[in-house]
Protein backbone atom coordinates (compact mmCIF):
# COMPACT_ATOMS: atom_id res chain seq x y z
CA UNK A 1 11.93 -100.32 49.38
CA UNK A 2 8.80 -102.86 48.80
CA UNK A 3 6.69 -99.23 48.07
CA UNK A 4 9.19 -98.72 45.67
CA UNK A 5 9.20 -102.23 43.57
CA UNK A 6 5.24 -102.39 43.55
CA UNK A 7 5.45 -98.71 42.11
CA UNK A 8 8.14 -100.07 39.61
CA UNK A 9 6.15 -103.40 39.00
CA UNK A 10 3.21 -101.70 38.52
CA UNK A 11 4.66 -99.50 35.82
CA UNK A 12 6.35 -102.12 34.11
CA UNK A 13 2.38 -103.88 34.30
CA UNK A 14 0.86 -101.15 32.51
CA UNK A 15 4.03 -100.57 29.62
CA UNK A 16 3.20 -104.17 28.79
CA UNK A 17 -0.62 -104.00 29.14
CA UNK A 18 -0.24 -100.76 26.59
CA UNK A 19 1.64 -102.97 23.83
CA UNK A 20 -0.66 -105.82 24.37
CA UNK A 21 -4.28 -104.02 23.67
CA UNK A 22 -2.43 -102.32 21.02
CA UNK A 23 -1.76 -105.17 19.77
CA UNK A 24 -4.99 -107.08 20.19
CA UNK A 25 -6.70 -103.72 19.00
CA UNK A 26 -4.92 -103.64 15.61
CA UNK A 27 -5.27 -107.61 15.58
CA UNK A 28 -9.37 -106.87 15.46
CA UNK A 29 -8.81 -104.12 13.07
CA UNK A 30 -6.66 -106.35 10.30
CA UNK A 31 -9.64 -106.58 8.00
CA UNK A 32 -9.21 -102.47 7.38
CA UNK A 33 -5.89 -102.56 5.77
CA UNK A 34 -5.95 -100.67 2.65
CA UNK A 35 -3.57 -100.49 -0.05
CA UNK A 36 -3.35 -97.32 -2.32
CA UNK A 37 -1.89 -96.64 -5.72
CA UNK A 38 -0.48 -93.34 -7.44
CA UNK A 39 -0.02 -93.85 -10.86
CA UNK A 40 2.96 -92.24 -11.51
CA UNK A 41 2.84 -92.97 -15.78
CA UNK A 42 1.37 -95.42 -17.80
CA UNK A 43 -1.34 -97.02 -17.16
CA UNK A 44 -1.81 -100.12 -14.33
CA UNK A 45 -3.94 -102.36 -16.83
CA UNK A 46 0.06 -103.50 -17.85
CA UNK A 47 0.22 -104.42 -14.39
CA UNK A 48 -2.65 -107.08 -15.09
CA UNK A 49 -1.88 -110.68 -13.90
CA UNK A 50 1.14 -109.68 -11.73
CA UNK A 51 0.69 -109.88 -8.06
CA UNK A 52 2.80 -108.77 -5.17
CA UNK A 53 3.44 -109.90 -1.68
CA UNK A 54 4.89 -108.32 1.19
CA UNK A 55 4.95 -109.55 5.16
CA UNK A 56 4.96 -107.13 7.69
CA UNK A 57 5.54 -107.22 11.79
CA UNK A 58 4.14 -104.74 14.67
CA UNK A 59 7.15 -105.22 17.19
CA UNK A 60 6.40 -109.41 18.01
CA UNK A 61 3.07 -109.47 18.47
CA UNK A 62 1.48 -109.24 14.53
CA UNK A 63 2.51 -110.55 11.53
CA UNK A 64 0.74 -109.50 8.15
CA UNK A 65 0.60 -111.09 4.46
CA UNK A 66 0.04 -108.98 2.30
CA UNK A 67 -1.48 -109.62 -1.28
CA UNK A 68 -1.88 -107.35 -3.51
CA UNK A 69 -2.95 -107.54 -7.19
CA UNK A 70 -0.80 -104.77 -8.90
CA UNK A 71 -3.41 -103.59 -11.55
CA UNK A 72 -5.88 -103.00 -8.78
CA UNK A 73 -5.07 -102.95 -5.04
CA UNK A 74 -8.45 -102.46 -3.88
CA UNK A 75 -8.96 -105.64 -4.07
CA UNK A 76 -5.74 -106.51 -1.87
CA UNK A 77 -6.12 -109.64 0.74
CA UNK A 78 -4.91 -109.81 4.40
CA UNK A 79 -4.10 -112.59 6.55
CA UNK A 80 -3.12 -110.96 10.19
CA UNK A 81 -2.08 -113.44 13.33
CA UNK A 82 -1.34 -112.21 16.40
CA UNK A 83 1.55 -114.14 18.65
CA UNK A 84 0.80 -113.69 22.02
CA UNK A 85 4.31 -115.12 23.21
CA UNK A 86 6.18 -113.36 20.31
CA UNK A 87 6.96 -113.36 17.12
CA UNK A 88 10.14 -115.69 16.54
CA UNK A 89 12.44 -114.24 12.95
CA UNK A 90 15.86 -113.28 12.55
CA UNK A 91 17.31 -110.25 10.95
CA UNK A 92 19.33 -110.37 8.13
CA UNK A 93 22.40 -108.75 8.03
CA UNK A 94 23.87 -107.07 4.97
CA UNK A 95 27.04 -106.28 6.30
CA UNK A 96 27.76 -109.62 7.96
CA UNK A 97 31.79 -108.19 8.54
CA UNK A 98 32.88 -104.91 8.50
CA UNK A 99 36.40 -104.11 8.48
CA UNK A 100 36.93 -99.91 9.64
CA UNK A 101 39.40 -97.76 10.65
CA UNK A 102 39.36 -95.26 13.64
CA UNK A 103 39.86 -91.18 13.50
CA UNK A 104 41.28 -91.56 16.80
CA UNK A 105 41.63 -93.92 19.53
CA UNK A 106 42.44 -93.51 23.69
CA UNK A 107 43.81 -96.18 25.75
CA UNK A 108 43.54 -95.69 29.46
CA UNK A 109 45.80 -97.78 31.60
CA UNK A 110 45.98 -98.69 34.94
CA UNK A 111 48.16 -99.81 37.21
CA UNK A 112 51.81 -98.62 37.75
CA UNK A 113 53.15 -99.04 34.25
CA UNK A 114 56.15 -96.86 33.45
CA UNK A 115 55.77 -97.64 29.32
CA UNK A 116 52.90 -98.45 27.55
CA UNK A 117 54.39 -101.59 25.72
CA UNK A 118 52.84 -103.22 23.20
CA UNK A 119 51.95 -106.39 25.14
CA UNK A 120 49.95 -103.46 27.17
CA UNK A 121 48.38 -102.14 24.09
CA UNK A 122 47.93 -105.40 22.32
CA UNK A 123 43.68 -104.89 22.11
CA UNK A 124 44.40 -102.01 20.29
CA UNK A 125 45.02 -102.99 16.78
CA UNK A 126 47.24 -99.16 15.94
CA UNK A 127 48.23 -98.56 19.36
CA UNK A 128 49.88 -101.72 19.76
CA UNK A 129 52.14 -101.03 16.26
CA UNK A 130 52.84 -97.76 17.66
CA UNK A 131 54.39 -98.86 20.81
CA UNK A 132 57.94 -97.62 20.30
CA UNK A 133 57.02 -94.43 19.30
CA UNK A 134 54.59 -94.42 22.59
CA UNK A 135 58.01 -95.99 24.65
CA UNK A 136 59.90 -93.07 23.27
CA UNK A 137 57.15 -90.52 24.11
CA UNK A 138 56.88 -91.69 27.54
CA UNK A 139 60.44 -91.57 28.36
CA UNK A 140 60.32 -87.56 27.19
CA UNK A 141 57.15 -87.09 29.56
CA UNK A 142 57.82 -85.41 33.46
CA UNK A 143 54.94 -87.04 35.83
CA UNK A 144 51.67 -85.05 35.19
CA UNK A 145 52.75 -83.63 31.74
CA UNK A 146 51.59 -84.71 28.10
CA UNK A 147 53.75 -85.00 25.11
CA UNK A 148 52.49 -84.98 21.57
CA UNK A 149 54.06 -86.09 18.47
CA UNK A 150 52.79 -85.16 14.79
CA UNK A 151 53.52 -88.03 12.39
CA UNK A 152 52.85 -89.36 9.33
CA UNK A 153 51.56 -92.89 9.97
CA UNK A 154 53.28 -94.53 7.21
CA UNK A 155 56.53 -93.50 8.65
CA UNK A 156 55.76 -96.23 11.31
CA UNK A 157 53.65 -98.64 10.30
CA UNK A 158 53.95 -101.21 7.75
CA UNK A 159 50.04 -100.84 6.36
CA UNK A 160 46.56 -99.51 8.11
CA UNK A 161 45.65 -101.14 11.10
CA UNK A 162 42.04 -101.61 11.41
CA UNK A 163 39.31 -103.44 13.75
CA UNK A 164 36.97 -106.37 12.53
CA UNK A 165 33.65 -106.49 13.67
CA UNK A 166 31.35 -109.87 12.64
CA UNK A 167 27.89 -109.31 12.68
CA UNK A 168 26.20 -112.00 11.60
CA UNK A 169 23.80 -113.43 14.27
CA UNK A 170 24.92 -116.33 16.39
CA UNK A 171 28.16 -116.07 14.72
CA UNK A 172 31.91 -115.61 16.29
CA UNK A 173 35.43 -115.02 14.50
CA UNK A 174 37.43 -117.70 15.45
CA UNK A 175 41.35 -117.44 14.66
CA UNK A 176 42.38 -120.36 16.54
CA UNK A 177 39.99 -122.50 18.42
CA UNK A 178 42.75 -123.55 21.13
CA UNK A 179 43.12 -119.46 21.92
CA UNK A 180 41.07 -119.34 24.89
CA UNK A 181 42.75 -115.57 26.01
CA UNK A 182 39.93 -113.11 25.00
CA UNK A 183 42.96 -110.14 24.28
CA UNK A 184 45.21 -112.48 22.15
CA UNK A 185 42.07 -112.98 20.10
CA UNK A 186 41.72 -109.59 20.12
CA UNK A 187 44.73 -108.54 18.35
CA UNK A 188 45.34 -111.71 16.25
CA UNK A 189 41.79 -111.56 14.27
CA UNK A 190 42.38 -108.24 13.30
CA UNK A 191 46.31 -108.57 11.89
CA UNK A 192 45.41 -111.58 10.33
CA UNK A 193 43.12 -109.26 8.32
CA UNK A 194 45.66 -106.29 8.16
CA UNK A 195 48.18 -109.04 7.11
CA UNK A 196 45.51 -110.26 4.23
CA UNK A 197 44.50 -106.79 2.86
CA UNK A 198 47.96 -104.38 3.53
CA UNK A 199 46.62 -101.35 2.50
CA UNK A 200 48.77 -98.11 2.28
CA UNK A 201 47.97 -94.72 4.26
CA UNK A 202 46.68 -92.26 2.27
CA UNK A 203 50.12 -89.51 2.14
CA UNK A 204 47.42 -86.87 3.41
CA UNK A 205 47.00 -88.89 6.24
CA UNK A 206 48.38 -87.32 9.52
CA UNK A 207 48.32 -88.15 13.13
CA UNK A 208 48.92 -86.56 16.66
CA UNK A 209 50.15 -89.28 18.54
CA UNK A 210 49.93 -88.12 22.63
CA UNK A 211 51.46 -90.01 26.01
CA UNK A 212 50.10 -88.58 29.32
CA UNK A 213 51.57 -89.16 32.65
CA UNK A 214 49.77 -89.11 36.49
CA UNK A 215 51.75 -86.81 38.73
CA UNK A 216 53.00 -90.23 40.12
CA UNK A 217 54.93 -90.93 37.09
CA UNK A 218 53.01 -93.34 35.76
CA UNK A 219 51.30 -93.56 32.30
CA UNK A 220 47.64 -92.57 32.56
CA UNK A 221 47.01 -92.12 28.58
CA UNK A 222 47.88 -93.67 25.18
CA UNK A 223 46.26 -91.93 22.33
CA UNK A 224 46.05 -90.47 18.69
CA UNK A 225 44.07 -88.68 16.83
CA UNK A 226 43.57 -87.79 12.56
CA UNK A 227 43.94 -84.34 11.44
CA UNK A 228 43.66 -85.47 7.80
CA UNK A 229 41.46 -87.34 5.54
CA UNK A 230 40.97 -91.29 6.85
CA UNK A 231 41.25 -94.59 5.21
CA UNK A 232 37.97 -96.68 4.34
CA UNK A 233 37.96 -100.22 3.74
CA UNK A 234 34.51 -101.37 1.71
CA UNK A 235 33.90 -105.00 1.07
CA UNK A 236 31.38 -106.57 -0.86
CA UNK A 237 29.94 -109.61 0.85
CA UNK A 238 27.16 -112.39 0.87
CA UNK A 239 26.59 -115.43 2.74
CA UNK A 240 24.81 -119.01 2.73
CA UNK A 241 25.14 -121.67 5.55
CA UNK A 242 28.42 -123.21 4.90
CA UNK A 243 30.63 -119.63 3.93
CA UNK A 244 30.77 -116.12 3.83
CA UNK A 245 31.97 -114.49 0.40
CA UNK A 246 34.07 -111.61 0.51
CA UNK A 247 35.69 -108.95 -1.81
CA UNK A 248 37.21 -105.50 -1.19
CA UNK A 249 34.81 -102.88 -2.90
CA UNK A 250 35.61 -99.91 -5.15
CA UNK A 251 35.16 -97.58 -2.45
CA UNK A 252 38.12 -98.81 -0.57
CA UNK A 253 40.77 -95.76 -0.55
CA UNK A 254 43.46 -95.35 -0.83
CA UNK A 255 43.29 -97.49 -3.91
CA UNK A 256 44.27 -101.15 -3.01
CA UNK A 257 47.85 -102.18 -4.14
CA UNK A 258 46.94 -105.53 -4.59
CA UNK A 259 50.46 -106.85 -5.19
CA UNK A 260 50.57 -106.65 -1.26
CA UNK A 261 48.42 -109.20 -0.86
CA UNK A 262 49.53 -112.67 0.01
CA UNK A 263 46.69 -113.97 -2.64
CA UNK A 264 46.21 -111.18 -4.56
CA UNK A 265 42.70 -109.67 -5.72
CA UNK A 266 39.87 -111.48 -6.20
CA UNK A 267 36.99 -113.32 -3.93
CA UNK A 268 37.40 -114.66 -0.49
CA UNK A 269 35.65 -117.22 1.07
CA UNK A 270 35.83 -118.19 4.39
CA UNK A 271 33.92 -121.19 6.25
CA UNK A 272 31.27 -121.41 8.70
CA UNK A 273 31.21 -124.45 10.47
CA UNK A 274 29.18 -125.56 13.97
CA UNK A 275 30.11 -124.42 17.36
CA UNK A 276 30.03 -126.93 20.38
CA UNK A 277 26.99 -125.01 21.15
CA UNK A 278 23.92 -124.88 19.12
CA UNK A 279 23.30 -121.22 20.47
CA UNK A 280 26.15 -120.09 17.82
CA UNK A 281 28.33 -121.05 14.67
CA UNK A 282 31.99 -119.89 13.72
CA UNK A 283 33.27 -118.05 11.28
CA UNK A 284 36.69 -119.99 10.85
CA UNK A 285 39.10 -116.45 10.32
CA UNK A 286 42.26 -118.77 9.04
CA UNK A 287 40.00 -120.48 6.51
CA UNK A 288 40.41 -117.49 4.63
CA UNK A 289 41.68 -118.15 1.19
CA UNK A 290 40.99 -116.56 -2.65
CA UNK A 291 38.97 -119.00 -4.58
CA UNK A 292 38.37 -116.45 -7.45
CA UNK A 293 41.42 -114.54 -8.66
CA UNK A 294 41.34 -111.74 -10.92
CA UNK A 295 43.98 -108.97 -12.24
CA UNK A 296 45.41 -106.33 -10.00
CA UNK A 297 43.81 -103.76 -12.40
CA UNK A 298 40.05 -105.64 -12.36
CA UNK A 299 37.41 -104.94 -10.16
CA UNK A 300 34.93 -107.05 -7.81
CA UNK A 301 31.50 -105.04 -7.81
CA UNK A 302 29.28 -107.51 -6.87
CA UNK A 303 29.17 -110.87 -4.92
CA UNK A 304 25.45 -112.54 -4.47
CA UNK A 305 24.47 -116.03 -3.74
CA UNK A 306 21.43 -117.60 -6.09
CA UNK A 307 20.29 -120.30 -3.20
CA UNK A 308 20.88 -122.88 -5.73
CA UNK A 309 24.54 -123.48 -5.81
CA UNK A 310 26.21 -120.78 -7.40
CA UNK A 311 27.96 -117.86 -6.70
CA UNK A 312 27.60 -114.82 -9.13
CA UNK A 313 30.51 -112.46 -9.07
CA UNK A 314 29.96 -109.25 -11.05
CA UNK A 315 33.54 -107.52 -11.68
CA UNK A 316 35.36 -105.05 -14.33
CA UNK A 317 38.32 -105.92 -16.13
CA UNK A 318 39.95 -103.80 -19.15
CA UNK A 319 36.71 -101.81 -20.15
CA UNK A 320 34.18 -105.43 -20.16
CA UNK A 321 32.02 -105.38 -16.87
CA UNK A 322 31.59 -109.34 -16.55
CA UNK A 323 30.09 -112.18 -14.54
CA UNK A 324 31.06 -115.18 -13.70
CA UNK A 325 29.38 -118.04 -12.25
CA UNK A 326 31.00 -120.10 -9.45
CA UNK A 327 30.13 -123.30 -8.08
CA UNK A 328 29.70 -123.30 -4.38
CA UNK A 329 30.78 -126.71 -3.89
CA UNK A 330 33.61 -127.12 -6.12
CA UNK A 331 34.46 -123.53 -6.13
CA UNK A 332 35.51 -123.80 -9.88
CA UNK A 333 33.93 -121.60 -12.44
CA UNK A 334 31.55 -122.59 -14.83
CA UNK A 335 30.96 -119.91 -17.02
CA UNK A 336 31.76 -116.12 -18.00
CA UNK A 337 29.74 -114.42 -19.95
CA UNK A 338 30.11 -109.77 -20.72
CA UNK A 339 27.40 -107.72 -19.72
CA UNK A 340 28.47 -104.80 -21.21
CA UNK A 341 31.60 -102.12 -22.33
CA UNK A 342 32.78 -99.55 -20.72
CA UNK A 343 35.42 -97.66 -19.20
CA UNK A 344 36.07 -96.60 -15.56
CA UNK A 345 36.08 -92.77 -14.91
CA UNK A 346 37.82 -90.78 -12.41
CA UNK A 347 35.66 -89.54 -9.52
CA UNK A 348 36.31 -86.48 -7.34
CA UNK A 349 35.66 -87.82 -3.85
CA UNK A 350 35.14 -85.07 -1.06
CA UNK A 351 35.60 -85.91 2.96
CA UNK A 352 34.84 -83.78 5.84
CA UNK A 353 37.24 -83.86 9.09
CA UNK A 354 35.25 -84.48 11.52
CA UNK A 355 37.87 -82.87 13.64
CA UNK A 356 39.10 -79.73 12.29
CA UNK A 357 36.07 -79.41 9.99
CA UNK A 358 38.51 -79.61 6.85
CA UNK A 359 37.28 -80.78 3.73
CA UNK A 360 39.57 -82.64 1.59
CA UNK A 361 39.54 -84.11 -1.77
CA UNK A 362 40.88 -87.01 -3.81
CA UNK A 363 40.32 -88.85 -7.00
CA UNK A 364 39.40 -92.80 -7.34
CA UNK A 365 38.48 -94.85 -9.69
CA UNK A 366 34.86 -94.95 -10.61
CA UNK A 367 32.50 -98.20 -12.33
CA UNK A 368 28.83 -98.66 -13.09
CA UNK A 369 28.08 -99.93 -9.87
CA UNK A 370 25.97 -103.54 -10.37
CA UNK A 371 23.60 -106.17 -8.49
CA UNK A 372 22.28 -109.46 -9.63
CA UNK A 373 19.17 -110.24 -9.24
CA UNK A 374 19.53 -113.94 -10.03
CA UNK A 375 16.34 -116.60 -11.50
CA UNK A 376 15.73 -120.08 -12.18
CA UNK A 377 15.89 -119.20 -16.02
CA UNK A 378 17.43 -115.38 -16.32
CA UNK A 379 19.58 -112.58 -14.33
CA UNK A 380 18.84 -109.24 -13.86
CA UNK A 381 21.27 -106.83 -13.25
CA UNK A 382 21.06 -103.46 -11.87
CA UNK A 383 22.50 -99.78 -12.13
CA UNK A 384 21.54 -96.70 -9.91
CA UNK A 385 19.37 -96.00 -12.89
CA UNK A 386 19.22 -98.36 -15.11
CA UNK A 387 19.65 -102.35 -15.45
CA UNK A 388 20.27 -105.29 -18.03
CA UNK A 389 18.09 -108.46 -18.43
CA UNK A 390 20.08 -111.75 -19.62
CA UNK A 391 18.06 -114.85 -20.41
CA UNK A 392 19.85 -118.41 -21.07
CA UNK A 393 19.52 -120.01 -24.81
CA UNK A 394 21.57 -122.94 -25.95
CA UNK A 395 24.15 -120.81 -27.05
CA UNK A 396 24.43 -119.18 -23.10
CA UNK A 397 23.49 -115.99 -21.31
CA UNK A 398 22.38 -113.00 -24.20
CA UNK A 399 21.03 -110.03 -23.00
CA UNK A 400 17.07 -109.94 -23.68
CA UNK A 401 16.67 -105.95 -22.87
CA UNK A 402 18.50 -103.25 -21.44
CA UNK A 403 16.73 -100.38 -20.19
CA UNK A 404 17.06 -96.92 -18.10
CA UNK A 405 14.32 -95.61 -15.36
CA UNK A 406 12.78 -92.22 -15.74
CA UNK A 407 14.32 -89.05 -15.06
CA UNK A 408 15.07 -88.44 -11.39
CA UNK A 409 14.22 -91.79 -10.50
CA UNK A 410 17.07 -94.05 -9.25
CA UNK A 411 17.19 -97.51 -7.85
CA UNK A 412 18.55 -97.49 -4.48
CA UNK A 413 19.52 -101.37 -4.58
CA UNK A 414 21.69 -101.64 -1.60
CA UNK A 415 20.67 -101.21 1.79
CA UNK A 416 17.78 -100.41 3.17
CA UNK A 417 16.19 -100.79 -0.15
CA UNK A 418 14.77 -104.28 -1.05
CA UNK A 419 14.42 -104.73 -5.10
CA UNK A 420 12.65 -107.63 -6.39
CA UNK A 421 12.22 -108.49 -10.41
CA UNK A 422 9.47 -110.71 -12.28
CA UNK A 423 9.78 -111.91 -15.90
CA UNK A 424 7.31 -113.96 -17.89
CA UNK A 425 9.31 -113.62 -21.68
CA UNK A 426 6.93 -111.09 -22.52
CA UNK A 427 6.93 -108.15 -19.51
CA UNK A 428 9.40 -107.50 -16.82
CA UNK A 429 8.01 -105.88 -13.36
CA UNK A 430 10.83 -104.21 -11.20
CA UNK A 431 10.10 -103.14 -7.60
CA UNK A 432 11.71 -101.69 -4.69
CA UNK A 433 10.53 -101.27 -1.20
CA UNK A 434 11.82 -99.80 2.43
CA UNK A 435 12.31 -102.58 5.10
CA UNK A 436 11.03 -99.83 7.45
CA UNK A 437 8.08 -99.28 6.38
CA UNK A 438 5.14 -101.12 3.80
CA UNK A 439 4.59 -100.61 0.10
CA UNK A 440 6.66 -100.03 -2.84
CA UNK A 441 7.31 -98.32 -5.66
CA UNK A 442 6.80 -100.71 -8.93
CA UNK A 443 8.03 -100.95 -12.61
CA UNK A 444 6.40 -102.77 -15.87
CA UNK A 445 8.00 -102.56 -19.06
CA UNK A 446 8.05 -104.47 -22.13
CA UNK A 447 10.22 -106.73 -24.22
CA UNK A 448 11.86 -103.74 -26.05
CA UNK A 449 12.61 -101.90 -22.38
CA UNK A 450 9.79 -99.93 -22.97
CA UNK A 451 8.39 -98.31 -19.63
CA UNK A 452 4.76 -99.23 -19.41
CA UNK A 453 3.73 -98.55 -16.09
CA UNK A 454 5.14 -96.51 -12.80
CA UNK A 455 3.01 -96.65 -9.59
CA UNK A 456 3.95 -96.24 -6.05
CA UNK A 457 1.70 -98.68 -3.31
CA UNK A 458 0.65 -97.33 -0.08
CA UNK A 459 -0.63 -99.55 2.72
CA UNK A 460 -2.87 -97.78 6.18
CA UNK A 461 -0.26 -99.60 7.82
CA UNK A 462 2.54 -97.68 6.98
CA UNK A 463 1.51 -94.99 10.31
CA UNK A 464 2.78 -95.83 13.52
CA UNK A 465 -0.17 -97.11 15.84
CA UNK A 466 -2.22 -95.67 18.61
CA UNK A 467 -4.92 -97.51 19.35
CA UNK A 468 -7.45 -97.07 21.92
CA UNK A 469 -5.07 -93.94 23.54
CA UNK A 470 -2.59 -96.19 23.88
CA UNK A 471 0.85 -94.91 22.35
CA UNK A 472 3.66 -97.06 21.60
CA UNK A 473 7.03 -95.71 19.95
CA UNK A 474 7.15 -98.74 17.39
CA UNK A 475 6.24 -99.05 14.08
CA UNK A 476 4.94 -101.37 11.50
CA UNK A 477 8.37 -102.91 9.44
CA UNK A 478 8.47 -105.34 6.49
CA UNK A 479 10.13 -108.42 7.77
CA UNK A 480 13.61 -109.51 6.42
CA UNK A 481 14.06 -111.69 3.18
CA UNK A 482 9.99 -111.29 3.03
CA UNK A 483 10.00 -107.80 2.26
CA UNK A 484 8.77 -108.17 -1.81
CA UNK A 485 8.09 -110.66 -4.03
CA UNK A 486 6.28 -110.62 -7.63
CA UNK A 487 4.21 -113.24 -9.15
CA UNK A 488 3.40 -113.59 -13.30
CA UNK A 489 0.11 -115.05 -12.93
């Protein structure tokens, strides 16, 4: 046994010792990074006087900042430090709550339970709602058998059931701080949430709902399973230290009736407020409430936080794709201004079974889908491929250009991509870059939306190390919120 553990100990000596001269190695090489630029049209001379920064880790050890003057990265600066006790950030999270539904879900049980009742079930947010077809079900089953029951869903329950998963760090849903059971939580967050957002089953939707018995008698097995196309629930979110914003997102289907809901359509906010511990904060889940209504028929498409105060809410209503500008504190609107016109389409949407290997179709609604890219003194907004700049006069926000990126290109704004924007009233630089890896793809164009320059950046420390024949499986990652930023000299 002691052989064994100074084997193990050993081991574990020389994993660490491996990570550590790579990381010391790479530390002593940090005056070879190079940064590499295909000019992909135009010319980088446009690019003169902007300069762009980026910060990337190796696992905790290094930390990078990058500079890099755009019109000539050979003459890119780098500041390396090496943390021998680790590198202390904290990932963002894009999708700080995630509502979902399941293709299928089992429930084993144990014990000598004759019916699986819902007070048995009650973790199980569909389960649970199914118990009297399950009661019925079990009272047709002989000891060892299995009965199975097709069914439409809707036939039995009032709206989708769905789980709720909170991923902010440090965070916790809290329903009711004096529940203290850890399965009453468990089935109140998510009805709260079902109860908020009733959405209807898609009438493709179909389910084999199963009971199976031990040869004792006994039930061993709760269960169903989709044979048809699923519901998705998509919400728009963003987050500062006092709330976290929510919307339901136009790739939610079925589509929403939001006459269901309690508080109709619009923007949710719901608090954040300090746990007893310092370790972690709550997310209050009854705090929920709709500070931002809108029309049934309109459309939240984007909800992002400036740092400053405000709230930007990019939505659709009757042709006009709008924003609005909330204040965080009094959670009133102060202004609305169009970005532009133009009608929703219908969209063929196709989903795979990932059962029977069906394919299925249906047709949604379908918007120019928009981000803000919010400034001290303008907002950009962006398309897949193509994006609007507003600038503030005394009369409000106008648009100052509007502008479409080459053919094939497209802006992957969402995650993983990180865009960042730069205007200095005369020339706009747009970037993007992936979190996993460094560089970035950049942008210049002029007042008019004329495309200037397009250049992709490439850093040497884009390849995974392997220093000194040492071989780790990690790689060199932009860190979070530090990914990109531009500078107008």
């Amino acid at each position: 046994m002691k052989k064994a553990f100074v084997v193990f100990s050993l081991c574990l000596v020389l994993v660490l010792a491996g990570l550590t001269a790579a990381a010391v190695s790479l530390h002593h090489s940090r005056d070879d990074v190079e940064v590499t630029l295909t000019t992909l049209a135009g010319d980088p001379v446009q690019a003169q006087g902007l300069t762009v920064q980026q910060q990337a880790r190796f696992a905790d050890s290094l930390l990078w900042n990058l500079t890099i003057p755009a019109h000539d990265p050979v003459l890119a600066e780098t500041d390396c430090s090496y943390y021998a006790r680790g590198l202390e950030w904290l990932a963002h999270e894009e999708t700080p709550l995630s509502l979902y539904t399941s293709e299928a879900s089992h429930h084993y049980i144990e014990g000598t339970h004759t019916t699986p009742t819902e007070e048995l079930l009650r973790g199980d947010p569909a389960l649970s709602q199914l118990a009297p077809l399950l009661e019925e079900l079990a009272a047709r089953t002989e000891p060892g058998g299995i009965t199975m029951e097709t069914i439409h869903p809707g036939d039995y329950l009032d709206s989708v059931p769905y789980s709720v998963y909170a991923s902010l760090p440090n965070n916790q849903l809290r329903y009711d701080e004096n529940t203290l059971d850890h399965h009453d939580i468990e089935g109140m967050i998510p009805r709260f949430f079902q109860e908020a957002f009733p959405l209807d089953f898609a009438p493709e939707e179909v389910w084999t709902v199963t009971v199976k018995k031990r040869t004792t008698g006994y039930i061993e097995e709760a269960s169903y399973s989709s044979n048809g196309p699923v519901s998705q629930i998509d919400l728009i979110t963003d987050y500062n230290d006092q709330a976290l914003y929510l919307a339901l997102g136009q790739n939610t289907w079925p589509q929403p009736d939001y006459s269901r809901f309690p508080q109709g359509n619009g923007v949710y906010r719901m608090e954040r407020v300090p746990g007893e511990h310092k370790e972690f904060d709550y997310l209050e889940v009854q705090s929920l409430t709709n500070i931002f209504p809108i029309p049934d028929e309109a459309m939240v498409l984007d909800l992002t936080l400036d740092g400053a105060g405000s709230l930007l809410v990019t939505w659709y209503d009757d042709g006009d794709y709008l924003c609005t500008i909330l204040d965080t504190e009094t959670l009133k609107p102060r202004e609305t201004f169009p970005i532009f016109h133009q009608p929703w389409k219908v969209s063929e949407v196709i989903v795979c079974d990932n059962h029977s290997g069906q394919e299925y179709s249906y047709e949604t609604r379908s918007y120019v889908e928009l981000r803000a890219i919010p400034k001290e003194d303008y907002i950009l907004f962006l398309g897949e491929t193509q994006f609007w700049l507003f600038t503030r006069t005394g009369e409000g926000w106008n648009q100052q250009l509007f502008s479409r990126l080459g053919a094939f290109q497209v802006l992957w704004y969402s995650s993983p991509q990180r865009v960042e924007a730069a205007w200095n009233g005369e020339k706009l630089a747009l970037a993007c870059a992936d979190p996993w890896t460094t560089g970035l793809t950049l942008w210049v164009y002029d007042s008019a939306g004329e495309l200037l320059f397009n250049g992709t950046y490439e850093t040497s420390l884009t390849d995974t190390p392997d220093t000194e024949g040492y071989r780790y499986s990690g790689s060199v990652q932009l860190m979070d919120d530090k990914e990109l930023t531009l500078t107008w000299n």
